[in-house]
PDB file of N, CA and C in Angstrom:
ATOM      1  N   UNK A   1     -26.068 -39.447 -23.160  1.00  0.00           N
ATOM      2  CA  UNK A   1     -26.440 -38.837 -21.893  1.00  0.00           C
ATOM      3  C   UNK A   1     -27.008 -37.440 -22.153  1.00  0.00           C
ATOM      4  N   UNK A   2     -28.143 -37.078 -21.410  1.00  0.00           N
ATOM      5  CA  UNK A   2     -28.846 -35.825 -21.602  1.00  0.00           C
ATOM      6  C   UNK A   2     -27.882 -34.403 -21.087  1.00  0.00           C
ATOM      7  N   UNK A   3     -27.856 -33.424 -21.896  1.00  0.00           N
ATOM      8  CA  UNK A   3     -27.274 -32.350 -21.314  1.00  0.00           C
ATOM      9  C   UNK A   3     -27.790 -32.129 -19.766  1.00  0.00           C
ATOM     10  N   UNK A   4     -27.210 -30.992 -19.534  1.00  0.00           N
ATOM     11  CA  UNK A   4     -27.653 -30.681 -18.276  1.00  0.00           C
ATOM     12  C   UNK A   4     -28.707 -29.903 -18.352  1.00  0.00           C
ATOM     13  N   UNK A   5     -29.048 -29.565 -18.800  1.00  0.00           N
ATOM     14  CA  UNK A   5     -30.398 -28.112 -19.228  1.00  0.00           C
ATOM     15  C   UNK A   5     -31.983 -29.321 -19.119  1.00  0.00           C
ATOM     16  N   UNK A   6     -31.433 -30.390 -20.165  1.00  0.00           N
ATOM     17  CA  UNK A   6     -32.004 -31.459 -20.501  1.00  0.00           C
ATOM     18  C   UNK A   6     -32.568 -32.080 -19.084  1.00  0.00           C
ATOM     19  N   UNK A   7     -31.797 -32.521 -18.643  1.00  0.00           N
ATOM     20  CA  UNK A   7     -31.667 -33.306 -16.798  1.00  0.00           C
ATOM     21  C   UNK A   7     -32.544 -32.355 -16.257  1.00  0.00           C
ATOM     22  N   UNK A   8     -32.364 -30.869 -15.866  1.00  0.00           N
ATOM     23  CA  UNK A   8     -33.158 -29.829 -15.561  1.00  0.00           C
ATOM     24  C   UNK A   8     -34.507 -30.220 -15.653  1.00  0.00           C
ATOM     25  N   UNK A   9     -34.697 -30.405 -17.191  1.00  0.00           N
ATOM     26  CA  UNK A   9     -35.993 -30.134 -17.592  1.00  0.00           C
ATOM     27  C   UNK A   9     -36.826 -31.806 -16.969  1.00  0.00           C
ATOM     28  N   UNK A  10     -36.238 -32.795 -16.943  1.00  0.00           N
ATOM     29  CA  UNK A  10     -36.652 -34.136 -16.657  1.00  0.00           C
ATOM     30  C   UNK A  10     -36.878 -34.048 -15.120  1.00  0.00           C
ATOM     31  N   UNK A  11     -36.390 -33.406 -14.751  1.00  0.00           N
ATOM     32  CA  UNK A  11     -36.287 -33.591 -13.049  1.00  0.00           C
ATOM     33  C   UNK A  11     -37.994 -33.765 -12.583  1.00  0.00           C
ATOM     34  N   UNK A  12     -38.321 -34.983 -12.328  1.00  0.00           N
ATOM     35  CA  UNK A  12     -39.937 -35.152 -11.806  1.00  0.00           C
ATOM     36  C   UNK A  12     -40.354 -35.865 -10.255  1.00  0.00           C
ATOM     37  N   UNK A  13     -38.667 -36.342  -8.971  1.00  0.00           N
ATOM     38  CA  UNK A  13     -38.959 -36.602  -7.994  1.00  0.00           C
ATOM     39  C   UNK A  13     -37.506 -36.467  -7.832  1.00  0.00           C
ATOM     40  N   UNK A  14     -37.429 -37.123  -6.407  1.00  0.00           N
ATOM     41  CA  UNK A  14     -35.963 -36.673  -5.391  1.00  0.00           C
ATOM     42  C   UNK A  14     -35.177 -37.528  -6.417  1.00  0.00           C
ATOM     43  N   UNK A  15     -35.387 -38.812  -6.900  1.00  0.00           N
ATOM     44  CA  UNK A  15     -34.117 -39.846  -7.722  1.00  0.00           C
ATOM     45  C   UNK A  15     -33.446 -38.650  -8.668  1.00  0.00           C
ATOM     46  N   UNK A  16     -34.115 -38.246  -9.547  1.00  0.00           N
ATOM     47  CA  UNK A  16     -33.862 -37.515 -10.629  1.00  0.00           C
ATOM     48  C   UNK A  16     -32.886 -36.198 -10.100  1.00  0.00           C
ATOM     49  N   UNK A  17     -33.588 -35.717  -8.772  1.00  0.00           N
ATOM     50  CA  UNK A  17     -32.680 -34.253  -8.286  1.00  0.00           C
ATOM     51  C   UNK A  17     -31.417 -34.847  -7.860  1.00  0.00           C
ATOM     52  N   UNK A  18     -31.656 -35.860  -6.736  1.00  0.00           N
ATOM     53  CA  UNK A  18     -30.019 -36.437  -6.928  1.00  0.00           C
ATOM     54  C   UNK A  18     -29.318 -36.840  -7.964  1.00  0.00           C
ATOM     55  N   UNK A  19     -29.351 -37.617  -8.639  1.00  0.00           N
ATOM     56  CA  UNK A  19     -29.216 -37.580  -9.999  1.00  0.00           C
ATOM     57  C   UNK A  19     -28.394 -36.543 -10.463  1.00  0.00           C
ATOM     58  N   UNK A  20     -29.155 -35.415 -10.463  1.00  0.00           N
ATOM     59  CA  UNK A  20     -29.164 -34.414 -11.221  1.00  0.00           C
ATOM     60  C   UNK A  20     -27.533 -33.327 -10.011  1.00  0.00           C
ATOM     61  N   UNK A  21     -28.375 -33.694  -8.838  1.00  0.00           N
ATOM     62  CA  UNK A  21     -26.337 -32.849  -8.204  1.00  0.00           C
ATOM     63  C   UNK A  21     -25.787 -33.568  -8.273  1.00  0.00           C
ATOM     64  N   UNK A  22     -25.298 -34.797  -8.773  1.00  0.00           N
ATOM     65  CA  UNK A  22     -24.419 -35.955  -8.622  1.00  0.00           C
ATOM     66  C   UNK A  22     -23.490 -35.765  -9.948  1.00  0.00           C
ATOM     67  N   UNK A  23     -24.398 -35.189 -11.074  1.00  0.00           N
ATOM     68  CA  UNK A  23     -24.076 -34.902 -12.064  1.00  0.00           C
ATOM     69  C   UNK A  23     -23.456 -33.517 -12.046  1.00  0.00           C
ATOM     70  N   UNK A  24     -23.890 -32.546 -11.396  1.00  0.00           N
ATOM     71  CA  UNK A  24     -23.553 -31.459 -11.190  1.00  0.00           C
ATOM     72  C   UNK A  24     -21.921 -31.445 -10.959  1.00  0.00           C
ATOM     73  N   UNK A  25     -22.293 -32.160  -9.454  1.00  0.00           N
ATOM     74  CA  UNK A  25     -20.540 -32.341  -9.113  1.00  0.00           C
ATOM     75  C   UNK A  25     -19.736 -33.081  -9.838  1.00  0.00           C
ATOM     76  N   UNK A  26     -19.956 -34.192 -10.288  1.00  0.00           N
ATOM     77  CA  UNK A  26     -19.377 -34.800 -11.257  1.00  0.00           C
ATOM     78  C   UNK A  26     -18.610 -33.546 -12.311  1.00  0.00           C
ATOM     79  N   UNK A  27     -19.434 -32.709 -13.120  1.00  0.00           N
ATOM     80  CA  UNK A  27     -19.135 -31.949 -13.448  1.00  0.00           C
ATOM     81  C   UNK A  27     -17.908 -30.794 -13.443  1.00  0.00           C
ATOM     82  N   UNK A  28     -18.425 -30.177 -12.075  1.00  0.00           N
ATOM     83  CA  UNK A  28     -17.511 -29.671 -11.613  1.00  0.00           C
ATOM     84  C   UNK A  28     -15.780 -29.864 -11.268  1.00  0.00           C
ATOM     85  N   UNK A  29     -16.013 -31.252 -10.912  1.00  0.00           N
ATOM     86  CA  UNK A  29     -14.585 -31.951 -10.942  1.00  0.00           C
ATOM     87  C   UNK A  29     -14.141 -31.940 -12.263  1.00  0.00           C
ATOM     88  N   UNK A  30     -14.807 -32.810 -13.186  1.00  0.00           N
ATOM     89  CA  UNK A  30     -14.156 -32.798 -14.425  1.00  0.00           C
ATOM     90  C   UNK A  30     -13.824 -31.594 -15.533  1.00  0.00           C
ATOM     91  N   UNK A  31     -14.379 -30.805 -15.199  1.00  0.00           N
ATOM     92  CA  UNK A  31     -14.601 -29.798 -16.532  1.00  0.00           C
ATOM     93  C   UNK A  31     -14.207 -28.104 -15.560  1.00  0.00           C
ATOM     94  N   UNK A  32     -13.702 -28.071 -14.369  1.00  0.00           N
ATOM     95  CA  UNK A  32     -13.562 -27.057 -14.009  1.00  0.00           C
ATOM     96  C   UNK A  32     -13.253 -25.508 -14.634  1.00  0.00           C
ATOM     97  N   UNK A  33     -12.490 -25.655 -15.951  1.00  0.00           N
ATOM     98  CA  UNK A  33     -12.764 -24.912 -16.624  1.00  0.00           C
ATOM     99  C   UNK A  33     -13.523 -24.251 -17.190  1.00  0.00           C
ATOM    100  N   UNK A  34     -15.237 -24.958 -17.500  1.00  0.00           N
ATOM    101  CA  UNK A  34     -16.227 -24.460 -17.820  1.00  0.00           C
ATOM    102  C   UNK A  34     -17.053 -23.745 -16.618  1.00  0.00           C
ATOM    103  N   UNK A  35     -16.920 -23.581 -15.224  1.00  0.00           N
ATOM    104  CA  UNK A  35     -17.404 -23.367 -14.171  1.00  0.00           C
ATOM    105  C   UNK A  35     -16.715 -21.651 -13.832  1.00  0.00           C
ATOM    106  N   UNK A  36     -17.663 -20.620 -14.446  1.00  0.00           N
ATOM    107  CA  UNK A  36     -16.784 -19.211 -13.966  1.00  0.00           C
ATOM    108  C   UNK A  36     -17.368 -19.259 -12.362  1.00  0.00           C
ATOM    109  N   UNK A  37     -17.788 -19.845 -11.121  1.00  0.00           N
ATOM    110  CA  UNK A  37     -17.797 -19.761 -10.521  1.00  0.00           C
ATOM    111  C   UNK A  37     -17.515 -20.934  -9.444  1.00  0.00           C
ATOM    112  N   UNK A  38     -16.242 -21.009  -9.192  1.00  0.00           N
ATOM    113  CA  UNK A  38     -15.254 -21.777  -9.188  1.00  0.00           C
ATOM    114  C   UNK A  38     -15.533 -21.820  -7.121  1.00  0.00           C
ATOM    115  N   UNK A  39     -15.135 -21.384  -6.432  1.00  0.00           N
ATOM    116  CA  UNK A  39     -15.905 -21.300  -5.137  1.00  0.00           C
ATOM    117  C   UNK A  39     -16.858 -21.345  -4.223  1.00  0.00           C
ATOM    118  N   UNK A  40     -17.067 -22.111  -3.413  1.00  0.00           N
ATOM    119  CA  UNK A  40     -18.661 -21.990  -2.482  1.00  0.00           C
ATOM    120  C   UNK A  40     -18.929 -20.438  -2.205  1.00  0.00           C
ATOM    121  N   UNK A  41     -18.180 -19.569  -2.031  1.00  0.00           N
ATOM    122  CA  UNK A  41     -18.425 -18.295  -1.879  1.00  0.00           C
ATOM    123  C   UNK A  41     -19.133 -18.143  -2.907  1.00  0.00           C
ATOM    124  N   UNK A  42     -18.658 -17.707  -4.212  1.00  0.00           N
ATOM    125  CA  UNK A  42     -19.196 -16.899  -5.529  1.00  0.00           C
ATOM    126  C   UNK A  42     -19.884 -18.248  -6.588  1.00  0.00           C
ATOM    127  N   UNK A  43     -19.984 -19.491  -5.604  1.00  0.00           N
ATOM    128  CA  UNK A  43     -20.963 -20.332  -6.392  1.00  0.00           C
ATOM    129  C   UNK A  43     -22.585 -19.844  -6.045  1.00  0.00           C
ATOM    130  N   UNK A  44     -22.148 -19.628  -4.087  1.00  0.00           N
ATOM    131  CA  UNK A  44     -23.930 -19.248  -3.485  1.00  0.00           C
ATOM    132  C   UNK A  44     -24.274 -17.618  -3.558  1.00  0.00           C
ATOM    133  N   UNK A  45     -23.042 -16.892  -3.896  1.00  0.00           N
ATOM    134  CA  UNK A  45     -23.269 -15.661  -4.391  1.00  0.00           C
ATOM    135  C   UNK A  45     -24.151 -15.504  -5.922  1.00  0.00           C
ATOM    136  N   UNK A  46     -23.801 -16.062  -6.381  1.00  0.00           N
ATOM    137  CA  UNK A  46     -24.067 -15.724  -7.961  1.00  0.00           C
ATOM    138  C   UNK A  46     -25.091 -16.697  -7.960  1.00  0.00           C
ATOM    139  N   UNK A  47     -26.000 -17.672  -7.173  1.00  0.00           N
ATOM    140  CA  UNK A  47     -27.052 -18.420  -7.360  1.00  0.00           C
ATOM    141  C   UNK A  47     -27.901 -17.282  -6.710  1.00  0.00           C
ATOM    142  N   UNK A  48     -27.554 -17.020  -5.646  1.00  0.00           N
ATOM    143  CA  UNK A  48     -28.748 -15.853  -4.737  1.00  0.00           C
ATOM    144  C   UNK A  48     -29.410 -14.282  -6.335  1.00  0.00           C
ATOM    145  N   UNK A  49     -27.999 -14.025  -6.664  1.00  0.00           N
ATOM    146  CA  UNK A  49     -28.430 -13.283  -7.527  1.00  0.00           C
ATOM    147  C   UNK A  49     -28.926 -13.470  -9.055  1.00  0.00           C
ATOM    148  N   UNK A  50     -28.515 -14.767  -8.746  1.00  0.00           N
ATOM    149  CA  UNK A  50     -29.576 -15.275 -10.277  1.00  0.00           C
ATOM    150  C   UNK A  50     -31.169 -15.362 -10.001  1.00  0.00           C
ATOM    151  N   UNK A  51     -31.147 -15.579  -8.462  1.00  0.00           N
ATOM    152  CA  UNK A  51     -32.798 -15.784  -8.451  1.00  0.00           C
ATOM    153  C   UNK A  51     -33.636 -14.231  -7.868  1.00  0.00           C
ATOM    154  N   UNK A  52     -32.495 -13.520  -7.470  1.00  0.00           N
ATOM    155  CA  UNK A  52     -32.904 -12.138  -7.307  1.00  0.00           C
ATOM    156  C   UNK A  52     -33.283 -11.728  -8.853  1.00  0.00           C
ATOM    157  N   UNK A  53     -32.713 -11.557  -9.629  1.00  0.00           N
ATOM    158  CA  UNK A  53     -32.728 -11.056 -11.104  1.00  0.00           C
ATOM    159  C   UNK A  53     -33.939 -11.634 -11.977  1.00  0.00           C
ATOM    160  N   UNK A  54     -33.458 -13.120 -12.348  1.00  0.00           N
ATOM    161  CA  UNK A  54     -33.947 -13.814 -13.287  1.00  0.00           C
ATOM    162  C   UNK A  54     -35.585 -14.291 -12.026  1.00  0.00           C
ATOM    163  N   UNK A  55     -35.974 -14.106 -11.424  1.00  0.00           N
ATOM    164  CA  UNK A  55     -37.451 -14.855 -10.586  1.00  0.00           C
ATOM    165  C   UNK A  55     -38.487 -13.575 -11.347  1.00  0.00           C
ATOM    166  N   UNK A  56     -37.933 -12.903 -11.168  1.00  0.00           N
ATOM    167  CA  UNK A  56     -39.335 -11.611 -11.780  1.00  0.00           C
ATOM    168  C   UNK A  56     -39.372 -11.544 -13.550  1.00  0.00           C
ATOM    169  N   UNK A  57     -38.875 -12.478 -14.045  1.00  0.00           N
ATOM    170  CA  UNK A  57     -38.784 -12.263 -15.326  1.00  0.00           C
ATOM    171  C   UNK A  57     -39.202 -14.111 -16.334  1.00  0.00           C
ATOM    172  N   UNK A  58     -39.154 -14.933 -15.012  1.00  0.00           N
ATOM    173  CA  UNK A  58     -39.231 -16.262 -15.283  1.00  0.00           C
ATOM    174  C   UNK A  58     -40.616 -16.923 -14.832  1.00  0.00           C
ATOM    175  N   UNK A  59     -41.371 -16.922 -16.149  1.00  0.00           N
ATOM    176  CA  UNK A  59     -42.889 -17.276 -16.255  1.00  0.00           C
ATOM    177  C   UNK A  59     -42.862 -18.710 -16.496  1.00  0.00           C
ATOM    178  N   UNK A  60     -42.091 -19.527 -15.982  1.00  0.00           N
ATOM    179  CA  UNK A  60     -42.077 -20.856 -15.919  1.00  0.00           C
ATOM    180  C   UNK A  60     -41.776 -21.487 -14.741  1.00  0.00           C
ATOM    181  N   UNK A  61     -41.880 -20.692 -13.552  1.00  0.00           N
ATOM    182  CA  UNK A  61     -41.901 -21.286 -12.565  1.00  0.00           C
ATOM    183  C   UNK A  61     -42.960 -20.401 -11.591  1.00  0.00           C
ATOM    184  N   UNK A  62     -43.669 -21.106 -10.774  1.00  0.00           N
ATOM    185  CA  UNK A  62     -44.079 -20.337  -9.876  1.00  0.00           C
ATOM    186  C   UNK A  62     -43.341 -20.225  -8.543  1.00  0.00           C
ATOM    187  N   UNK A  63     -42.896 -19.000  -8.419  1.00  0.00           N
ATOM    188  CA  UNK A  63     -41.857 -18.465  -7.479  1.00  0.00           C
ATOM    189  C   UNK A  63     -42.563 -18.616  -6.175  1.00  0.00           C
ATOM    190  N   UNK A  64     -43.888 -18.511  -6.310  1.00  0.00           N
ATOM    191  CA  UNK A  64     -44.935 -18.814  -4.942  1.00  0.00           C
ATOM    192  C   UNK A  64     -44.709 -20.549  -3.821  1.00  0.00           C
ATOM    193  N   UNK A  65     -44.543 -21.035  -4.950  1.00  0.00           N
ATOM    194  CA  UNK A  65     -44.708 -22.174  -4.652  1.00  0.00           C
ATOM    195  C   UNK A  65     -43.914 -23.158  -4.344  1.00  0.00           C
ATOM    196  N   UNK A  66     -42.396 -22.419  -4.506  1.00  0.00           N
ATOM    197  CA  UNK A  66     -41.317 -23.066  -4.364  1.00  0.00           C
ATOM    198  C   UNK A  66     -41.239 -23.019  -2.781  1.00  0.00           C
ATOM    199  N   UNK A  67     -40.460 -24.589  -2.448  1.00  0.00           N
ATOM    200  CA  UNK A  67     -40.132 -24.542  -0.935  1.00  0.00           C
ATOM    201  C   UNK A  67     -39.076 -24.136  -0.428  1.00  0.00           C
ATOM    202  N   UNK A  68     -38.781 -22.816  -0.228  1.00  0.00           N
ATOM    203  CA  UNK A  68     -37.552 -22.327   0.308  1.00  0.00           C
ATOM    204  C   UNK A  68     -37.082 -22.802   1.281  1.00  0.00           C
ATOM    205  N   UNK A  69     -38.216 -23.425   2.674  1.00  0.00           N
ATOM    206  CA  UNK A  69     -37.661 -23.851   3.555  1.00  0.00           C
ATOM    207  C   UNK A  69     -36.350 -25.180   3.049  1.00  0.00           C
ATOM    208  N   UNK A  70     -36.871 -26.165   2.322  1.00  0.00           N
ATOM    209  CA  UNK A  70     -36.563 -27.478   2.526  1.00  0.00           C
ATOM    210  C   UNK A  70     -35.513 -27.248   0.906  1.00  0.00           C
ATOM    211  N   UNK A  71     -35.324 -26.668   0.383  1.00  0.00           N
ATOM    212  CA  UNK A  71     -34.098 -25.896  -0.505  1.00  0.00           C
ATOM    213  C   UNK A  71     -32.896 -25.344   0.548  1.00  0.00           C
ATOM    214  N   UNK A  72     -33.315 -24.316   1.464  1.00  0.00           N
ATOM    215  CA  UNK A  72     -32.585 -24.269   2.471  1.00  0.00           C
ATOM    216  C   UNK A  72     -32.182 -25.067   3.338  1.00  0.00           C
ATOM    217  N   UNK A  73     -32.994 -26.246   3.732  1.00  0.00           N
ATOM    218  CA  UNK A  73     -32.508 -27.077   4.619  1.00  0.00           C
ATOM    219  C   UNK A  73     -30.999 -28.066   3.733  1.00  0.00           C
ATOM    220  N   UNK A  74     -31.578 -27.955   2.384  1.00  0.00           N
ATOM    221  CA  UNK A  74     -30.917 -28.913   1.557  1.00  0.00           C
ATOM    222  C   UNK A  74     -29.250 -28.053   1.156  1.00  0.00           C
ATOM    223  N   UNK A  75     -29.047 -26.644   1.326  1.00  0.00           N
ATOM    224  CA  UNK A  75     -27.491 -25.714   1.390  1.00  0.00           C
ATOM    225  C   UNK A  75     -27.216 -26.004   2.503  1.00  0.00           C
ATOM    226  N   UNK A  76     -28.071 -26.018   3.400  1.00  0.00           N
ATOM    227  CA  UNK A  76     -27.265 -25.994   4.809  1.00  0.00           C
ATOM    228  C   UNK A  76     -26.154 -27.420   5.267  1.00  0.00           C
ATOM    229  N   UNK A  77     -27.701 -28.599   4.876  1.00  0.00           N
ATOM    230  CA  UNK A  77     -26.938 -29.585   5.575  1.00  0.00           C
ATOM    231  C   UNK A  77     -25.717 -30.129   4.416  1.00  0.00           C
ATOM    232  N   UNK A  78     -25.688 -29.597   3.271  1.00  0.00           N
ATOM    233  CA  UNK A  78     -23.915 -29.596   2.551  1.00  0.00           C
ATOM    234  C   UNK A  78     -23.244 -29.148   3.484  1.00  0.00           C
ATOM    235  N   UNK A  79     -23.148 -28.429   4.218  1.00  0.00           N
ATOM    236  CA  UNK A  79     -22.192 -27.448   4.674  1.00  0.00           C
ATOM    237  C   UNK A  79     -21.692 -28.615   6.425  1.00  0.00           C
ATOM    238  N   UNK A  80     -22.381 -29.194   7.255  1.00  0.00           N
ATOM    239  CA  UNK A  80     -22.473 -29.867   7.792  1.00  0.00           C
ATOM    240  C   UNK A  80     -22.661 -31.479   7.638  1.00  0.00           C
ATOM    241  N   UNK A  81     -22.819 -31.892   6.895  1.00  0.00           N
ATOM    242  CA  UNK A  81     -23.372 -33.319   6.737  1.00  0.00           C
ATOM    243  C   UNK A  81     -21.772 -33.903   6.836  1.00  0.00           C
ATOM    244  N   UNK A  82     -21.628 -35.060   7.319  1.00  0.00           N
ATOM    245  CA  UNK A  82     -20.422 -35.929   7.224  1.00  0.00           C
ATOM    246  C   UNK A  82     -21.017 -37.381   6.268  1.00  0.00           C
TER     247      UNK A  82
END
């Protein structure tokens, strides 16, 4: 099975991104120890400031072009979805 960095890098439509949080959480359950950000608080804290920090320094993505809306739609409805 591909690391996760690996999965990252493969990600080429929605199968693969699900996929890819399915694995995430999977993760998280099993290995909680490896996770220093252990909370929905300081999980969406420390993602906001990874992309505050690391976006002006990361020439492999175009920051233009990303869809914030439908990224956002996709935190929110976690928070609501049954």
């Amino acid at each position: 099975m591909k690391n996760m960095v690996e999965q990252i890098d493969s990600i080429a439509n929605m199968d693969d991104f699900l996929s890819f949080v399915v694995q995430l959480a999977m993760d998280a359950k099993e290995h909680p120890d490896e996770w220093v950000n252990t909370t929905i608080t300081d999980y969406l804290g420390q993602m906001a400031s990874w992309l505050d920090d690391y976006s002006a320094f990361d020439d492999t993505t175009d920051w233009e072009k990303v869809d914030y809306r439908t990224f956002a739609k996709i935190l929110y409805m976690g928070k609501i979805y049954e």
